[in-house]
Structure formats: structure tokens, C-alpha cells
Protein backbone atom coordinates (compact mmCIF):
# COMPACT_ATOMS: atom_id res chain seq x y z
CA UNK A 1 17.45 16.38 42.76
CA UNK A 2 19.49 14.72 39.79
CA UNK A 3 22.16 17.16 38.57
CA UNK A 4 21.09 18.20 34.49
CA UNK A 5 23.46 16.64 32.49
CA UNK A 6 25.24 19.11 30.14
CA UNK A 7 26.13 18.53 26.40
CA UNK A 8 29.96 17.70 26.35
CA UNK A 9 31.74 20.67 24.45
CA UNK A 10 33.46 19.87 20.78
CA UNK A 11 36.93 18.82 21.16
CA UNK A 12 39.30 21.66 20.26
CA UNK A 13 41.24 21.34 17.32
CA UNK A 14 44.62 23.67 16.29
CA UNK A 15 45.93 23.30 12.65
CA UNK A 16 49.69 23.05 11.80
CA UNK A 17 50.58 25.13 8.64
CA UNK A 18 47.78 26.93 6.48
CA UNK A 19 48.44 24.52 3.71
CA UNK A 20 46.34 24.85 0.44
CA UNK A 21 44.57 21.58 1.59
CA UNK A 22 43.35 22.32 5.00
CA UNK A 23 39.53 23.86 3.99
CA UNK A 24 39.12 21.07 2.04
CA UNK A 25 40.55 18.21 4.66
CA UNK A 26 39.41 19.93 7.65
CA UNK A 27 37.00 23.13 7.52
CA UNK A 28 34.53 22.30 4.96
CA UNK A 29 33.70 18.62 6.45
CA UNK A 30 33.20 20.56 9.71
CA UNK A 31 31.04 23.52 8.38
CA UNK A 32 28.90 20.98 6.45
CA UNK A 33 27.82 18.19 8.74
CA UNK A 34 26.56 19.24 11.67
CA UNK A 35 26.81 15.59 13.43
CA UNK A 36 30.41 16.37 13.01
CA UNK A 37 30.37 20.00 13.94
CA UNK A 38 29.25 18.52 17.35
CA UNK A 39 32.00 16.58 18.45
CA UNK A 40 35.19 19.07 16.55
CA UNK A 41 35.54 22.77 15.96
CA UNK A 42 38.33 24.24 14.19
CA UNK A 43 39.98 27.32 17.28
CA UNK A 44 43.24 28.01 15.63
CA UNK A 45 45.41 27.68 12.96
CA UNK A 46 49.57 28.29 12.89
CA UNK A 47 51.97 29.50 10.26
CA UNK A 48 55.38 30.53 9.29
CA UNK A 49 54.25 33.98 9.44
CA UNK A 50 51.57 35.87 11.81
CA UNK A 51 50.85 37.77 8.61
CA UNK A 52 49.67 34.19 6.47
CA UNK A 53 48.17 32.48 9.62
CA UNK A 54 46.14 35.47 9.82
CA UNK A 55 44.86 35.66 6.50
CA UNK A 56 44.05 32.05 6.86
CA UNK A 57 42.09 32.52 10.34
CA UNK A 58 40.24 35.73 8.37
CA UNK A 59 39.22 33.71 5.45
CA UNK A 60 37.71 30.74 7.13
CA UNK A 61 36.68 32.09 10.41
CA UNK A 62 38.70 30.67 12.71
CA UNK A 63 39.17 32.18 16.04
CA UNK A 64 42.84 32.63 16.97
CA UNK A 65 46.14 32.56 14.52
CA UNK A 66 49.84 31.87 15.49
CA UNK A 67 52.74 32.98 13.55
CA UNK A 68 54.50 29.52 15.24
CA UNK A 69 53.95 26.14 15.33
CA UNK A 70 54.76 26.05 19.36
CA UNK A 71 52.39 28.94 19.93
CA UNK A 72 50.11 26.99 19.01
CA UNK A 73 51.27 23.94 21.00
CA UNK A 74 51.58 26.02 23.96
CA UNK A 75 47.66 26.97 23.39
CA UNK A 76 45.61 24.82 26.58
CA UNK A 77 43.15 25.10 24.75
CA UNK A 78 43.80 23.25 21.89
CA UNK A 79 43.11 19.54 22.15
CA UNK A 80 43.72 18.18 18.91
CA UNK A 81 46.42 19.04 16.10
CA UNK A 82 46.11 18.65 11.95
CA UNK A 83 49.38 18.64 11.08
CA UNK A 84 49.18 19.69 7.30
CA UNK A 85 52.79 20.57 6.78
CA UNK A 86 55.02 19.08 4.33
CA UNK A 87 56.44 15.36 4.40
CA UNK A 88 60.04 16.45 5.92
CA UNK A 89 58.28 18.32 9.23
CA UNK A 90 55.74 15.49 10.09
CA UNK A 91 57.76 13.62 12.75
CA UNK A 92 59.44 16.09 14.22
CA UNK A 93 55.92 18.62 14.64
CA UNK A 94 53.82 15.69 15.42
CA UNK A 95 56.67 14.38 18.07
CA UNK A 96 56.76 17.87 19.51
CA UNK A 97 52.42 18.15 19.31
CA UNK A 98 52.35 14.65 20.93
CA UNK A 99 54.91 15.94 23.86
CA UNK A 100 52.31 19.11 24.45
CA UNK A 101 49.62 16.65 25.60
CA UNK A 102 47.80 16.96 21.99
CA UNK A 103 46.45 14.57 19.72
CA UNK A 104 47.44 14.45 16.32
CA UNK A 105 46.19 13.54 12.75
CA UNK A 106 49.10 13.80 10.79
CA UNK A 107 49.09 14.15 7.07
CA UNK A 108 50.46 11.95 5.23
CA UNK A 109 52.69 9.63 4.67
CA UNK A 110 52.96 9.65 8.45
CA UNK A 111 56.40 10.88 7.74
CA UNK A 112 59.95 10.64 5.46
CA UNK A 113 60.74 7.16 6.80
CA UNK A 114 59.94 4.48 8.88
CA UNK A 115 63.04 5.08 11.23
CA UNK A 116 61.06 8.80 12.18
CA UNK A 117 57.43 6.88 12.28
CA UNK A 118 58.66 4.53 14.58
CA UNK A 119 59.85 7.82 17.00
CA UNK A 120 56.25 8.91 16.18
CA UNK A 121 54.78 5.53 17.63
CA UNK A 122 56.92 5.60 20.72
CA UNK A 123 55.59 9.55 21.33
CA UNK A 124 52.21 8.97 21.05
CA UNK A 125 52.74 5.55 23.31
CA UNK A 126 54.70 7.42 25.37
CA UNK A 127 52.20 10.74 25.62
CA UNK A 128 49.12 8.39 25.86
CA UNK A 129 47.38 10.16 22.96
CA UNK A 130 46.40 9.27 19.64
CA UNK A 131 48.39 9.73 16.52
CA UNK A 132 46.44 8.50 12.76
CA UNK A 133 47.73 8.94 9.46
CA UNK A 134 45.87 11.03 7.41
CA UNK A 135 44.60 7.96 5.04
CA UNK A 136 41.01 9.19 4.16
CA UNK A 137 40.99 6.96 1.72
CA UNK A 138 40.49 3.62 3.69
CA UNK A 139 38.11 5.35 6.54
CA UNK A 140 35.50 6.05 3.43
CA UNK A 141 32.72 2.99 3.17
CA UNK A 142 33.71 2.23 0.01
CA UNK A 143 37.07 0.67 1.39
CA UNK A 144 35.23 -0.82 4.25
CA UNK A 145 32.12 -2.41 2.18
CA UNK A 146 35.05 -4.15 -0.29
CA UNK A 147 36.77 -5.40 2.33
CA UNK A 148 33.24 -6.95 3.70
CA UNK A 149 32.61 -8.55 0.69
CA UNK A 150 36.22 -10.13 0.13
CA UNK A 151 35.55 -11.41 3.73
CA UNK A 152 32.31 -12.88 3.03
CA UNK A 153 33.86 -14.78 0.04
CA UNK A 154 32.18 -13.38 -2.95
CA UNK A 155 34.95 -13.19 -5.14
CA UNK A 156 36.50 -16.56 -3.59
CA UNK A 157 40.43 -16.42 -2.93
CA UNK A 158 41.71 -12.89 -3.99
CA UNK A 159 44.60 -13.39 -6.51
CA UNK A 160 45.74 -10.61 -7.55
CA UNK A 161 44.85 -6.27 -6.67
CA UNK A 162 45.24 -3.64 -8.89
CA UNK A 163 45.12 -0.10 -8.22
CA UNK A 164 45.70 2.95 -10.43
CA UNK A 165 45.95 6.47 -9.21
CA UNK A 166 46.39 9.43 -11.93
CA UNK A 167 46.73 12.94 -11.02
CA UNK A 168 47.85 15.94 -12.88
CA UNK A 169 49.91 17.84 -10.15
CA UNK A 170 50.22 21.18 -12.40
CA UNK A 171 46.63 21.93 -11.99
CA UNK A 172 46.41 21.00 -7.94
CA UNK A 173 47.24 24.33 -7.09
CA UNK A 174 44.16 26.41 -9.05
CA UNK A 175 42.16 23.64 -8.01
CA UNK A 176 42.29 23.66 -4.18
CA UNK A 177 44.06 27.10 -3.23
CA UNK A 178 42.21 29.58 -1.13
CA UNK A 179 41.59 33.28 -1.62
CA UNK A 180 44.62 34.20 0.88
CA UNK A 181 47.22 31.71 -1.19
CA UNK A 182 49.53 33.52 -3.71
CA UNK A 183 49.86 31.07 -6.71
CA UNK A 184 52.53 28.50 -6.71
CA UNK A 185 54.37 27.03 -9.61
CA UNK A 186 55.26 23.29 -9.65
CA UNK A 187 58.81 23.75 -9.10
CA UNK A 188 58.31 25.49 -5.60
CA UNK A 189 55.58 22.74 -4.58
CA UNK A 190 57.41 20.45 -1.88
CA UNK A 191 56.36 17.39 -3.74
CA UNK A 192 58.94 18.05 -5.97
CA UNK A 193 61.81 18.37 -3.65
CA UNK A 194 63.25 15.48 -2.06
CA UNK A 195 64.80 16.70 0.48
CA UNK A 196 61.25 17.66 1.66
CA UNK A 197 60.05 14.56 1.62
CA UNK A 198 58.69 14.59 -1.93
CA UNK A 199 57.34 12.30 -4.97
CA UNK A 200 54.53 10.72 -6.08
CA UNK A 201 55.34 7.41 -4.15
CA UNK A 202 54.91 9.68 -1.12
CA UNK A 203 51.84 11.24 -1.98
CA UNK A 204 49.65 9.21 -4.03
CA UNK A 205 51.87 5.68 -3.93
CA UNK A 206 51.63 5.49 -0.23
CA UNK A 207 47.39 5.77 -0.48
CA UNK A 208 47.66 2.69 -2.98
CA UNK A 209 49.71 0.79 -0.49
CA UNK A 210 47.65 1.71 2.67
CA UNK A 211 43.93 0.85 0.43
CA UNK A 212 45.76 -2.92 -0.80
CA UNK A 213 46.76 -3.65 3.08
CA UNK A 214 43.11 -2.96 4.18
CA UNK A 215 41.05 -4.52 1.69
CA UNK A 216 43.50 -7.60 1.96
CA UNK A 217 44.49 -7.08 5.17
CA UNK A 218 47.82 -8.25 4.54
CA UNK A 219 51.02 -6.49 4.76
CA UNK A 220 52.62 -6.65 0.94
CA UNK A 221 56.00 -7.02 -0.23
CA UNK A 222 57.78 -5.18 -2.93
CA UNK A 223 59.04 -7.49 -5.74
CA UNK A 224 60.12 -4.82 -8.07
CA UNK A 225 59.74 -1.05 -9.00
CA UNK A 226 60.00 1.23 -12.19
CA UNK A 227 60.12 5.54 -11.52
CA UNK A 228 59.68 7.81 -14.36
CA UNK A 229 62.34 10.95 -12.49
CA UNK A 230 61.83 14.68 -12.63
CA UNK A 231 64.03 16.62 -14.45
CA UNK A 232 64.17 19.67 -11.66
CA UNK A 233 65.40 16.65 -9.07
CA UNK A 234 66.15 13.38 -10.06
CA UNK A 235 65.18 11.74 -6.47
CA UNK A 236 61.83 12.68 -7.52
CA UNK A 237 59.70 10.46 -9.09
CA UNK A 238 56.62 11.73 -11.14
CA UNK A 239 55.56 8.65 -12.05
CA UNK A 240 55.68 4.82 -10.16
CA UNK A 241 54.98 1.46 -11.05
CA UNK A 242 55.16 -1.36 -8.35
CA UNK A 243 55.00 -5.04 -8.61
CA UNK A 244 53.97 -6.71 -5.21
CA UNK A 245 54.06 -10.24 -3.41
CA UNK A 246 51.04 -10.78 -0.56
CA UNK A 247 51.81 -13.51 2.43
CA UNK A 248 48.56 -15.11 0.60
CA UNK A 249 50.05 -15.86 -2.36
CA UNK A 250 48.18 -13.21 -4.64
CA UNK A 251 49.97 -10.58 -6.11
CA UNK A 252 49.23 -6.60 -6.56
CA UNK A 253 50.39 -4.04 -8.48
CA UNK A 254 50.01 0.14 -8.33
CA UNK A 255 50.33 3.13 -11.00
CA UNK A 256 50.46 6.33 -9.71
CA UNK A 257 51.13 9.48 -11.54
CA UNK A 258 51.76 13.29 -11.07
CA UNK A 259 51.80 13.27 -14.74
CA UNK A 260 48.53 11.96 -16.07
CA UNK A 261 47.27 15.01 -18.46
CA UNK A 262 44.44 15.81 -16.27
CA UNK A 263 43.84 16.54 -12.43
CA UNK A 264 40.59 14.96 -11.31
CA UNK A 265 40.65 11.14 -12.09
CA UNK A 266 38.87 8.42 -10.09
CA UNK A 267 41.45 6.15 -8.34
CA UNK A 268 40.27 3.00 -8.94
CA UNK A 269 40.97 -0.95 -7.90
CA UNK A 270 39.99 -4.01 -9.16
CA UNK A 271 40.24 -7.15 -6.96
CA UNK A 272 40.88 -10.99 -9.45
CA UNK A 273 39.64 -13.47 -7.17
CA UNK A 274 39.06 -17.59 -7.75
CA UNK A 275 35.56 -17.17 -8.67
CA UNK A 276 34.53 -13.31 -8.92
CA UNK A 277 35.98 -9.79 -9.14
CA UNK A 278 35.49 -6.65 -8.00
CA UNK A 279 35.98 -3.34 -9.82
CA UNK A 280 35.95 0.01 -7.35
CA UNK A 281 35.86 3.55 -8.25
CA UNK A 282 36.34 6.42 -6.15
CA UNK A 283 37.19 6.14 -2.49
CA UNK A 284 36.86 10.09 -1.83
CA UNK A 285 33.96 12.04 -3.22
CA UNK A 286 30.75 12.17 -1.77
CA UNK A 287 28.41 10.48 -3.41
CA UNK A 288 27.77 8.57 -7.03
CA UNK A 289 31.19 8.86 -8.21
CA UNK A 290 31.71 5.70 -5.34
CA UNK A 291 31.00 2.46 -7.98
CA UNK A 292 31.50 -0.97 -6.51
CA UNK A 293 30.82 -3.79 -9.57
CA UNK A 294 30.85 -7.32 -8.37
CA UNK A 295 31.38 -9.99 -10.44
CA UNK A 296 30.53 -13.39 -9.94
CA UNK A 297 31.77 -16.93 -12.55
CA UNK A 298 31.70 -20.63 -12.08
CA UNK A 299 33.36 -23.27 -14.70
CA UNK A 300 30.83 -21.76 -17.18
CA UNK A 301 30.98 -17.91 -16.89
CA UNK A 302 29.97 -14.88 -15.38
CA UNK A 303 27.05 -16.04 -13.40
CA UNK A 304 26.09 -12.93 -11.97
CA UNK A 305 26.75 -8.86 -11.58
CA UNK A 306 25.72 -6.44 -9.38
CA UNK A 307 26.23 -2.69 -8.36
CA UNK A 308 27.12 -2.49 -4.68
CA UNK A 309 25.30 0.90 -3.71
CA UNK A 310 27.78 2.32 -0.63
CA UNK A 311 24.80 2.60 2.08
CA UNK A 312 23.15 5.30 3.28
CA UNK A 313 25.07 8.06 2.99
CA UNK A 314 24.62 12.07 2.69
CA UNK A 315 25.82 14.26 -0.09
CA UNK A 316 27.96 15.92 2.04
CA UNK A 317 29.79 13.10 3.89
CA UNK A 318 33.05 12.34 1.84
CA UNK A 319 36.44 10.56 2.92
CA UNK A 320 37.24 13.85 4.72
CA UNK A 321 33.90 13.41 6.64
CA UNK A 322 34.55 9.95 7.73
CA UNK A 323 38.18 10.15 8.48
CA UNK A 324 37.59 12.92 10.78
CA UNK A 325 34.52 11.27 12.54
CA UNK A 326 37.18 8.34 13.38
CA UNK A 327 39.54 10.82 14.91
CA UNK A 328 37.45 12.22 17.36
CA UNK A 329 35.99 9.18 17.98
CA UNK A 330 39.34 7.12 18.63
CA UNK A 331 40.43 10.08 21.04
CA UNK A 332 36.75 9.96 22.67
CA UNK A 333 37.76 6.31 23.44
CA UNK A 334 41.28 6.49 24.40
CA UNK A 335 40.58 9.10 26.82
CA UNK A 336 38.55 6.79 28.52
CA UNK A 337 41.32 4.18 28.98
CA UNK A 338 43.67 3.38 31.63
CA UNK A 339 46.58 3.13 28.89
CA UNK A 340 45.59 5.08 25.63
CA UNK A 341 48.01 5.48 22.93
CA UNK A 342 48.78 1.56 22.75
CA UNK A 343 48.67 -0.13 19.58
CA UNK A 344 46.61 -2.92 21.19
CA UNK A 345 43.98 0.30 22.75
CA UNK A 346 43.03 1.72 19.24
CA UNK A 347 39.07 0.75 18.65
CA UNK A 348 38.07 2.52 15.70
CA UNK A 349 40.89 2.61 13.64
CA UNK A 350 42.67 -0.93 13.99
CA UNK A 351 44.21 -0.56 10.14
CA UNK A 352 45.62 2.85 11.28
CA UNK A 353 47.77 3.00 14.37
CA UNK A 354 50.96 4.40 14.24
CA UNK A 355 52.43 0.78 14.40
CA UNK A 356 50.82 0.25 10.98
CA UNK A 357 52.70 3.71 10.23
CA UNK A 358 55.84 2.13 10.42
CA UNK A 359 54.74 -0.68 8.45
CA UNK A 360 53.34 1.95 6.08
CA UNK A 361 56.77 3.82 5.46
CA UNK A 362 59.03 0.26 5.41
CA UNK A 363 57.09 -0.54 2.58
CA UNK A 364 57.55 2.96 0.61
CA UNK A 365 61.46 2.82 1.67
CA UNK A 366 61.65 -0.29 -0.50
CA UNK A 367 59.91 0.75 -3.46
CA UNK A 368 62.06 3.44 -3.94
CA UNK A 369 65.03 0.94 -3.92
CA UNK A 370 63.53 -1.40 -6.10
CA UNK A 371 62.99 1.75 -8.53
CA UNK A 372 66.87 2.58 -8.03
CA UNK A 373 65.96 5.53 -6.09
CA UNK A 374 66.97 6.80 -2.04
CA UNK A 375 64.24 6.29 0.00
CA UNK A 376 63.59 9.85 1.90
CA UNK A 377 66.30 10.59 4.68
CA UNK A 378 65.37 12.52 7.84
CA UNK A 379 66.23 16.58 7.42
CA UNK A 380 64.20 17.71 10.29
CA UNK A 381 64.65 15.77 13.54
CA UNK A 382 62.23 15.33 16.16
CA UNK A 383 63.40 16.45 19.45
CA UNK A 384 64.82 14.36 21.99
CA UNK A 385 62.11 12.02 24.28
CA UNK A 386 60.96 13.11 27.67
CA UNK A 387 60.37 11.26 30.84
CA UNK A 388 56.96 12.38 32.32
CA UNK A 389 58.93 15.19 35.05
CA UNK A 390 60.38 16.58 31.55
CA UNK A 391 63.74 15.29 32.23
CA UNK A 392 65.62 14.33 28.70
CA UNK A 393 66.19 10.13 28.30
CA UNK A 394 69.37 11.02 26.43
């Protein structure tokens, strides 16, 4: 007699830090989609304090709460990490997650510079285990359907990409902060410390790099850079403008603000082609706030325009949804492979492997010289590689 075939149990997933963010990024997309619920379940979450990682498990019903990040770590029964803690602790708590056998989806930027996200590629080559950057943005349909149609040639050759990302930071924390969070004023958020890894070029600019390289797919280069500096820390920029040179010959151009007067603002792109354009708004929400416009010209004008309805989605599925669907895919498929955690191995995230990290973080490095400004230096270092009997390489 055949042996019944049992339902494979959700992967197991631990969260790093009880950030602000995490219900929204992780819990609700869980709780709400059940196709998702299937394949990930949120078992534990870690803090600086047993107290806070506590009152974070309480509120959102998660089983188990660590008042360490290497409890946590240490937990065999954790099979994935969210690391959701602050810019400066991304390499060295992803490192150290990769080197516990774990797979990782780190917030991002991937981390402060590209010298620590190319440590981060070599540990999760290294470990055999995935590592993704947290870039919900570009695993939403939206990003994928433009890129289709620049593919397909309905704008003709794309000459130039704009994108424009306002935020005002002051009102993030009302907006997203859970029951257990005591309130905290914009001087003591870590986006406005550098020496955590802060700025809007590392919060918001680094999305409008990441969403040009995969509608484009090419890598751009930084022709020039203007920051607007905050007055508590002038290596923080509120505000950046960046002019940009693709291999193709087009050009593109971001605006992103902490600044902008008020908090929830579409992010939107528009795409200049030979013979068309396309205007996007809103790669995260859910449903009809997701506009794709394409235009279409010859030598006499606009020959035609059309809506581009993002297909067949549900209410509930937003970037969050989707870029947590890839995760547990990709790790469903490296686990299956001889050599997982090889930039050549990843399947379902080709535009987001850790060597496109590094790629990521070069390119953020040299805005902030263009604008005059350091690029973030490394104030947390990831520990020191291990051969697989644990013996230190160095």
C-alpha cells in the first residue's frame, strides 16, 4: 500500500528586532492570505529586551520571544530570519543568521555599504542559503507588468526614467506603530543618524534605484547628485536629487524626500521612450491605487492610450504579499539544489540576489559623493567567516 502523502509543514520564520514595521511587512500579509499562511508562519520574534520582545510576541500572537538576537539564532526551529533592524546591524546580524544555517530577508538597503554586502554575498554563498533584500517594491506586478511591456516594445527605445518618491517621515511613526511601541520623536528615529546607517538615499533613494535597474534592467551610473542636509546631523540627507547615465544611452533621474508635507504619497515613474511612454503609480498598495497609463505616438501624435489593469489580483495581496511569496519560494527551490546560495542558482528572484546587493549599495556609495556627502561606513562588523568544521579563515 502507497504511503499517504502528508502536507509539508510552513517554513518557520524568526524575526530580528520588533521594529515598528514588522506587522505591516511580515504579520499582516501572513494573517491575511491564507495561500501564504501555507507555506510561512511567523514562531518567534527577538529584541533588545525580553521585556519589548514580549510585548511584541503578546500583541501579535506569536509563539516564543527572545530578549537576543542569538537566542533566536540558536532556536532549531527557526528556518527563516526577517531581519528588521536598523541599516548599521544588517550585515553583521544577517552574516551571523546566515552562519546559524538560516535564511534571511534582510531589510533594506541590504546594508551600510557595498564593502559589508559583498561579506553578505560570500555568507550566504558560503552557508548555501538564501539572502534577498527587502525590495517589495520590484516583486509587486506592477514592476513586473512595466518591465513586460518595455520588453515587448511598446514605448520603443526607453530614453529617459523618472521616478519620484515623497514621504513625510514625522508622521511614519503614528502611522505604522503598534500598541506595545512607546512613541518616538524624529530625532531618535535611526534614519536620522548616520552613523546608523541613515538618510533618505538609504531608505527611499535606494527603492528608486533598485525599481530603474529592473524595469530597465540595466545597472545605472551616477552623473551627479544634490542633498538637502539635516540640521540634527549634517551626513543626513532629508532630501536627494540624482541625475543618472544607463549603458543604453537613456538617462534617469530620482527625487526622494523625508520632507514632502505629507506621509502617504504614491511613488510614481514615468518611462520617455522613442515612440510611447509610460506613467506608473503605486508599486505597494493592494489594489486600485496601482495605475499603469501607456502611451503610444507616431510622426503625427499620440496614437493611442490605454490603462494597463495589474491582473488578477486580491484586495489583500500587496508588495508585502508578493515579496514574501518569492522568499519562501526561492528557499523552496534552493533547498532542492546541489549548490544553493549561488548567484547563478536563484530562480525566482534573478533581479535580487545578493550579487545585485552589492551592485545595489556601489551605486548609493556614489550618490552620496556626487551630493558631497560620506557614503555610510561600517560601525557594526560582521563576525569573522567560518570553514564548515567552525574553524575561523582568519
Amino acid at each position: 500500500m502507497a504511503a499517504s502523502s502528508q502536507p509539508a509543514r510552513p517554513l518557520r520564520l524568526g524575526v530580528l528586532g520588533a521594529a515598528r514595521a514588522v506587522p505591516t511587512v511580515i504579520v499582516k500579509p501572513i494573517r491575511r492570505n491564507p495561500d501564504l499562511a501555507a507555506k510561512v508562519e511567523v514562531v518567534a520574534v527577538a529584541a533588545r529586551s525580553a521585556d519589548k520582545a514580549a510585548a511584541f510576541a503578546a500583541e501579535w500572537g506569536i509563539q516564543k520571544s527572545y530578549g537576543s538576537y542569538a537566542e533566536l539564532l540558536a532556536d532549531p526551529d527557526v528556518d527563516l530570519v526577517y531581519n528588521s533592524l536598523p541599516n548599521a546591524l544588517h550585515c553583521e546580524w544577517t552574516v551571523r543568521a546566515l552562519m546559524a544555517g538560516k535564511h534571511v530577508l534582510c531589510g533594506k538597503p541590504l546594508s551600510s555599504n557595498a564593502r559589508e554586502a559583498v561579506v553578505m554575498q560570500r555568507a550566504a554563498e558560503d552557508a548555501g542559503k538564501v539572502c534577498l533584500e527587502a525590495f517589495h517594491a520590484i516583486s509587486h506586478p506592477v514592476c513586473k507588468r512595466v518591465r513586460e511591456l518595455i520588453v515587448e516594445g511598446k514605448i520603443g527605445t526607453v530614453e529617459r526614467v523618472e521616478v519620484n518618491y515623497p514621504v513625510e517621515l514625522s508622521q511614519y511613526d503614528a502611522k505604522i506603530r503598534s500598541k506595545m511601541h512607546q512613541p518616538t520623536p524624529l530625532a531618535d528615529d535611526y534614519r536620522m543618524h548616520s552613523e546608523m546607517g541613515g538618510g533618505v538615499t538609504m531608505d527611499l533613494g535606494c527603492y528608486c534605484v533598485a525599481m530603474v535597474k529592473a524595469v530597465t534592467g540595466e545597472d545605472p551610473q551616477v552623473v551627479s547628485a544634490a542633498a538637502q542636509r539635516w540640521l540634527g546631523d549634517s551626513e543626513v540627507d532629508v532630501a536627494m536629487s540624482c541625475e543618472m547615465h544607463l549603458p543604453s544611452g537613456a538617462t534617469a533621474h530620482f527625487d526622494c524626500s523625508f520632507v514632502a508635507g505629507k506621509y502617504a504619497q504614491p511613488v510614481t515613474m514615468c518611462i520617455a521612450g522613442s515612440n510611447g511612454k509610460l506613467n506608473v503609480e503605486g508599486f505597494f498598495s493592494a489594489h486600485k491605487a496601482n495605475k499603469i497609463r501607456l502611451e503610444q505616438w507616431d510622426d503625427v501624435g499620440v496614437t493611442s492610450t490605454e490603462s494597463v489593469d495589474d491582473p488578477g489580483r486580491l484586495n489583500t495581496q500587496d508588495s508585502f504579499y508578493y515579496q514574501l511569496m518569492a522568499f519562501v519560494d526561492e528557499v523552496g527551490c534552493q533547498d532542492r539544489r546541489p549548490n544553493p546560495g549561488m548567484p547563478w542558482g536563484y530562480t525566482k528572484n534573478k533581479i535580487n540576489t545578493p550579487a545585485e546587493g552589492v551592485k545595489n549599495m556601489a551605486i548609493l556609495e556614489d550618490v552620496y559623493r556626487a551630493a558631497g556627502m560620506k557614503p555610510r561606513w561600517t560601525t557594526n562588523p560582521p563576525p569573522a567567516p567560518y570553514d564548515v568544521i567552525g574553524r575561523s579563515r582568519l
